[in-house]
C-alpha atoms as a PDB file:
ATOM      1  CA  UNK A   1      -3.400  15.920  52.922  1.00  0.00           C
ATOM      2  CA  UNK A   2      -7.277  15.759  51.762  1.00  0.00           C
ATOM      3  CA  UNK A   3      -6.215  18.077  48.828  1.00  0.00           C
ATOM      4  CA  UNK A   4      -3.749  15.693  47.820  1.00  0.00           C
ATOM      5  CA  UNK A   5      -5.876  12.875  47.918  1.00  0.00           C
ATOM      6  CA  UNK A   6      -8.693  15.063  46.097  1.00  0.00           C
ATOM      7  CA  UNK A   7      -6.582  16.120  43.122  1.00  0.00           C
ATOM      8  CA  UNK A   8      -5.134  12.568  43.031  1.00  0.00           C
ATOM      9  CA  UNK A   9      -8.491  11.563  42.805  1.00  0.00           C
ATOM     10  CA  UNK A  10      -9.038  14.119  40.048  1.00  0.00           C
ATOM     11  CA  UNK A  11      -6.794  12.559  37.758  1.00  0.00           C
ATOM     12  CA  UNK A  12      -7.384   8.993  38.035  1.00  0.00           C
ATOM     13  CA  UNK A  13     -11.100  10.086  37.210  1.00  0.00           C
ATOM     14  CA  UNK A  14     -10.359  11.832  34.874  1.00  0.00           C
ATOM     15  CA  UNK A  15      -7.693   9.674  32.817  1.00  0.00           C
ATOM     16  CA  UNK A  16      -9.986   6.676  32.054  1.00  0.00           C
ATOM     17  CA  UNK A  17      -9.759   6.505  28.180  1.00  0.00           C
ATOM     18  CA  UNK A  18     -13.860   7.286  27.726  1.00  0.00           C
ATOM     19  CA  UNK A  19     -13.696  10.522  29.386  1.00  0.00           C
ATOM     20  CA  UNK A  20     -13.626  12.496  26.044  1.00  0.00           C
ATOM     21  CA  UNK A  21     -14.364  11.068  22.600  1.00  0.00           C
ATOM     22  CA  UNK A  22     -11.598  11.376  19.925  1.00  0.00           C
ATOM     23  CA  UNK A  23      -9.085  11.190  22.979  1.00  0.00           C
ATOM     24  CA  UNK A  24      -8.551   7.240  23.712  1.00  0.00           C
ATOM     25  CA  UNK A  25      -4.927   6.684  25.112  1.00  0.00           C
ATOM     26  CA  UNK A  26      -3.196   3.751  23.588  1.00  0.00           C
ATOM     27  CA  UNK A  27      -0.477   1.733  24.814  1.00  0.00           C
ATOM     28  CA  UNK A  28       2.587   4.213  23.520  1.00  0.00           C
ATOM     29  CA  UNK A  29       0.731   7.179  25.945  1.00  0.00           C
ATOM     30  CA  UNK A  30       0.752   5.137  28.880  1.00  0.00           C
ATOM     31  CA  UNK A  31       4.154   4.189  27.977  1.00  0.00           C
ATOM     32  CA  UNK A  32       5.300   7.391  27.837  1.00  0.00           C
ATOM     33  CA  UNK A  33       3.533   8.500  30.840  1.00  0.00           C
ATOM     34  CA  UNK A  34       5.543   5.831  32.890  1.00  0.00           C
ATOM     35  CA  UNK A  35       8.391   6.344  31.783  1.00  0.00           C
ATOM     36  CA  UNK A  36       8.287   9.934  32.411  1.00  0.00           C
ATOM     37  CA  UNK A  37       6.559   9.552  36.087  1.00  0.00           C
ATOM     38  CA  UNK A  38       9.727   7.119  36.402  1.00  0.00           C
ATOM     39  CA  UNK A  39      12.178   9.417  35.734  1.00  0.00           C
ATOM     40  CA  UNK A  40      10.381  12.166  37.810  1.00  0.00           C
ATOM     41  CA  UNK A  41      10.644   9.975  40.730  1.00  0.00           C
ATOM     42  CA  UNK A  42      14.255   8.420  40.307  1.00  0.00           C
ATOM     43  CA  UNK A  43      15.252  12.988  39.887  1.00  0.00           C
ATOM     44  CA  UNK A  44      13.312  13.131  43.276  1.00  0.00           C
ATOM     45  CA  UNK A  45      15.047  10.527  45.538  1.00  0.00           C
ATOM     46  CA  UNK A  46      18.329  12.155  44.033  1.00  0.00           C
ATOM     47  CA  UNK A  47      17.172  15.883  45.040  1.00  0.00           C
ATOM     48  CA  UNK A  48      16.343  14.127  48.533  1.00  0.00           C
ATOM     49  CA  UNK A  49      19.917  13.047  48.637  1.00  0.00           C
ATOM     50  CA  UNK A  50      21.270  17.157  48.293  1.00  0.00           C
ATOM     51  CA  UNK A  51      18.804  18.320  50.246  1.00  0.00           C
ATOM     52  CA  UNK A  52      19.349  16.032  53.493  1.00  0.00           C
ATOM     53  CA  UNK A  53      23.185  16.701  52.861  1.00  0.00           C
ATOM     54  CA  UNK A  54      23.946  19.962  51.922  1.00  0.00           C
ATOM     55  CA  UNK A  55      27.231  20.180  52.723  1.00  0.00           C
ATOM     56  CA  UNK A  56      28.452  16.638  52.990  1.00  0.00           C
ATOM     57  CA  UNK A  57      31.718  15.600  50.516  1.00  0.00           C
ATOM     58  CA  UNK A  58      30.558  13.696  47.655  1.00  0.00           C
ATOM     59  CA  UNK A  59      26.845  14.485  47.515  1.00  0.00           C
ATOM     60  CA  UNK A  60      27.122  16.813  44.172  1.00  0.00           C
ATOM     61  CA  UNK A  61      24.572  19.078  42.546  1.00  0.00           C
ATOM     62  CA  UNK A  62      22.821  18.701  39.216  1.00  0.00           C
ATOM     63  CA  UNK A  63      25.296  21.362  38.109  1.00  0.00           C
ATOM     64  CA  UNK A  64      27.877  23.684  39.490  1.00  0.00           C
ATOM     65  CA  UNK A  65      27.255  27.308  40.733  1.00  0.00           C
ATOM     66  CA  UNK A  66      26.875  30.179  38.504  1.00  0.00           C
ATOM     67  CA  UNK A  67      30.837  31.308  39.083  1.00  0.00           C
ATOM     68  CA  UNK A  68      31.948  27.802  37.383  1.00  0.00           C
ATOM     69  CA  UNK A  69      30.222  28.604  33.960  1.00  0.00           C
ATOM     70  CA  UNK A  70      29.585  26.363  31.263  1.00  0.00           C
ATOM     71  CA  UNK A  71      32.505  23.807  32.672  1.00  0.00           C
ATOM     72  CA  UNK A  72      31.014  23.907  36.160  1.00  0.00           C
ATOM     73  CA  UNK A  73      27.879  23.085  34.647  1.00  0.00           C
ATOM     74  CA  UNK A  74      28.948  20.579  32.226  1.00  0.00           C
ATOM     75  CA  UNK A  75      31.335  18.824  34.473  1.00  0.00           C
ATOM     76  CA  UNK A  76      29.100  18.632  37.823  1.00  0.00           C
ATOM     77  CA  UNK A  77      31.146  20.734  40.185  1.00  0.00           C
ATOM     78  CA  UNK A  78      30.602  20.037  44.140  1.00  0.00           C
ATOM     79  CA  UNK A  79      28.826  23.116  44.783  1.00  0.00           C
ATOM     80  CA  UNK A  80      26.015  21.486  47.351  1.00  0.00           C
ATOM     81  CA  UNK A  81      23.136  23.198  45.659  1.00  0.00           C
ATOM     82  CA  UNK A  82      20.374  22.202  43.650  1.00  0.00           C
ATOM     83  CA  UNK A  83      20.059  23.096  40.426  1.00  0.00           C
ATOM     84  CA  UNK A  84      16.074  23.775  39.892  1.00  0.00           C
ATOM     85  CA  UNK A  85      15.179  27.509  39.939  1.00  0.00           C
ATOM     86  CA  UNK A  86      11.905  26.238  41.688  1.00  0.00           C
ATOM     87  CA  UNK A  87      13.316  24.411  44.095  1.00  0.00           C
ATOM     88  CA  UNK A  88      15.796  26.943  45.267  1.00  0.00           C
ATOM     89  CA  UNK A  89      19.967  26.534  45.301  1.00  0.00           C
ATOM     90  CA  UNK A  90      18.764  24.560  49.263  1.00  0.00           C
ATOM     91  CA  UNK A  91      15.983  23.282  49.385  1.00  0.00           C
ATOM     92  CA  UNK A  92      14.341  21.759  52.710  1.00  0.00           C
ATOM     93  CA  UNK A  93      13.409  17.914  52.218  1.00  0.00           C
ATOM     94  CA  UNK A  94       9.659  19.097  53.047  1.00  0.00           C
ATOM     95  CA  UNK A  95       9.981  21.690  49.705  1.00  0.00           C
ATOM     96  CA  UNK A  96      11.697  18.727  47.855  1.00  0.00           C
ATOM     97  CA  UNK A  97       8.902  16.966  48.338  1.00  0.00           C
ATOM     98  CA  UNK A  98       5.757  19.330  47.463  1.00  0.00           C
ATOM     99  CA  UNK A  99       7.395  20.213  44.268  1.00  0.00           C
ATOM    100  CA  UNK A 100       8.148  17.256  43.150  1.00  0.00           C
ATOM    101  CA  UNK A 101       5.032  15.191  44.033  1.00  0.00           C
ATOM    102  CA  UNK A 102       3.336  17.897  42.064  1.00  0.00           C
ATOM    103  CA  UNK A 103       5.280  17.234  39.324  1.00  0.00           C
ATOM    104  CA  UNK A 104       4.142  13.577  39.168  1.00  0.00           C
ATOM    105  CA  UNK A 105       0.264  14.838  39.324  1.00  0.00           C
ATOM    106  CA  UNK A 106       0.931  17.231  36.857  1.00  0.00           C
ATOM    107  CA  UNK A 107       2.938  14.440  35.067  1.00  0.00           C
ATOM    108  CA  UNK A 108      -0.405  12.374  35.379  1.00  0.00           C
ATOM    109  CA  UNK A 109      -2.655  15.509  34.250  1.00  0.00           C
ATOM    110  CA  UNK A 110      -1.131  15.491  31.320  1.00  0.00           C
ATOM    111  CA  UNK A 111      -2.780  12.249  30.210  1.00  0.00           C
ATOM    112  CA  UNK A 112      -6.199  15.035  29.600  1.00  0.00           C
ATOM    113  CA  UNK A 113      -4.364  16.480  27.109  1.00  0.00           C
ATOM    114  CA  UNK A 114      -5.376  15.846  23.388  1.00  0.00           C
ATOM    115  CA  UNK A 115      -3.344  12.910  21.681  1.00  0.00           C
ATOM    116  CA  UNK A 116      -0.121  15.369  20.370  1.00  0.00           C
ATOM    117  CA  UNK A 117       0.431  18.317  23.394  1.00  0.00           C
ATOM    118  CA  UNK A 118       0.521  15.128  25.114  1.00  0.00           C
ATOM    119  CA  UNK A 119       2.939  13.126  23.387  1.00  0.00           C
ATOM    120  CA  UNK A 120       5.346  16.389  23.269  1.00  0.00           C
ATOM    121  CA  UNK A 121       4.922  17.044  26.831  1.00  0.00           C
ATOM    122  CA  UNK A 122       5.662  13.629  27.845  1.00  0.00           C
ATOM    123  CA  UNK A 123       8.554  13.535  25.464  1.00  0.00           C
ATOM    124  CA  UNK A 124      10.110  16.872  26.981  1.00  0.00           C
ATOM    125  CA  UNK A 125       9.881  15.146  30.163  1.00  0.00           C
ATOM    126  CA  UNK A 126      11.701  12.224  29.628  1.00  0.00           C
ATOM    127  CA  UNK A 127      14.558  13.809  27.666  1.00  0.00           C
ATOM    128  CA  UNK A 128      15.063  16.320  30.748  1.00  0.00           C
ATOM    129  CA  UNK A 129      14.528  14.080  33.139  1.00  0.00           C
ATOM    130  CA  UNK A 130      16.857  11.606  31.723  1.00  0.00           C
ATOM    131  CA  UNK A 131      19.683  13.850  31.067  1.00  0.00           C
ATOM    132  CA  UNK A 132      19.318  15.192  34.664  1.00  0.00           C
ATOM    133  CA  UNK A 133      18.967  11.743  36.221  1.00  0.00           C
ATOM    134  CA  UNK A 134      21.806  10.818  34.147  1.00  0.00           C
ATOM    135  CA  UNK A 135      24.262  13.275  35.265  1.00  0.00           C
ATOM    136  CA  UNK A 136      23.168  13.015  38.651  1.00  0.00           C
ATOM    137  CA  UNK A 137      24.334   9.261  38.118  1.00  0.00           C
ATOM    138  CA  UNK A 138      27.700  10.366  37.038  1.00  0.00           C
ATOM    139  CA  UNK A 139      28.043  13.038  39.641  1.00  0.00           C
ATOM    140  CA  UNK A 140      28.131  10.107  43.068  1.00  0.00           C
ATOM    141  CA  UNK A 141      24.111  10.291  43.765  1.00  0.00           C
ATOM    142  CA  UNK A 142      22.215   7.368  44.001  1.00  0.00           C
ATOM    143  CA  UNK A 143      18.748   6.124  42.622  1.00  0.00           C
ATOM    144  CA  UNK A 144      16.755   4.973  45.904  1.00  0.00           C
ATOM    145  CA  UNK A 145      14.948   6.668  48.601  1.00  0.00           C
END
């Protein structure tokens, strides 16, 4: 927990706008970096959802098992497994939770980054993030912890 709290500590630090010259964050980057930390954390309370019912009817993945192929995948088959290589096909709620509140720090970290790897990386975020939210939407799972 004191790691956490250290490397949260790190960024915040480290994100003020005079930390490096030539690398002042306007309002569009902090825009951006919402959004994306938004969508991060709207993905995670729907992983939380498959994770703390695996099996359970109507709780559907981010996308169907390797045997349904690009329809499974597409159409958001109930296969009860999550999608993210990282996370595993069942991930634990405690595993759920490490990754993803990594991904927000890293999401956070990536305010360091000079004014265009920045503005890409935040981009990429939101456009997975959003379709993956999106479909988890249309697939029965809920935004909410």
């Amino acid at each position: 927990m004191r790691r956490i709290g250290f490397l949260v500590g790190l960024v915040v630090a480290g994100s003020t706008p005079a930390t490096v010259q030539g690398q002042q964050r306007t309002a569009i980057d902090y825009g951006l970096a919402t959004a994306s930390t938004a969508l991060i954390v709207a993905d995670w309370s729907q992983t939380l959802q498959i994770a703390r019912n695996p099996g359970q009817p109507g709780v559907w993945s981010v996308s169907g098992n390797a045997t349904d192929g690009l329809a499974g995948f597409m159409l958001g088959t109930p296969s009860h497994s999550e999608a993210n290589p990282l996370l595993g096909r069942h991930p634990s709620v405690g595993r759920v939770n490490t990754m993803l509140s990594l991904a927000v720090l890293a999401n956070g970290a990536a305010l360091l980054l000079p004014r265009t790897p920045r503005r890409v990386w935040y981009s990429v975020v939101i456009a997975i993030e959003a379709i993956a939210v999106t479909h988890n939407l249309s697939s029965g799972l809920l935004i909410g912890f």
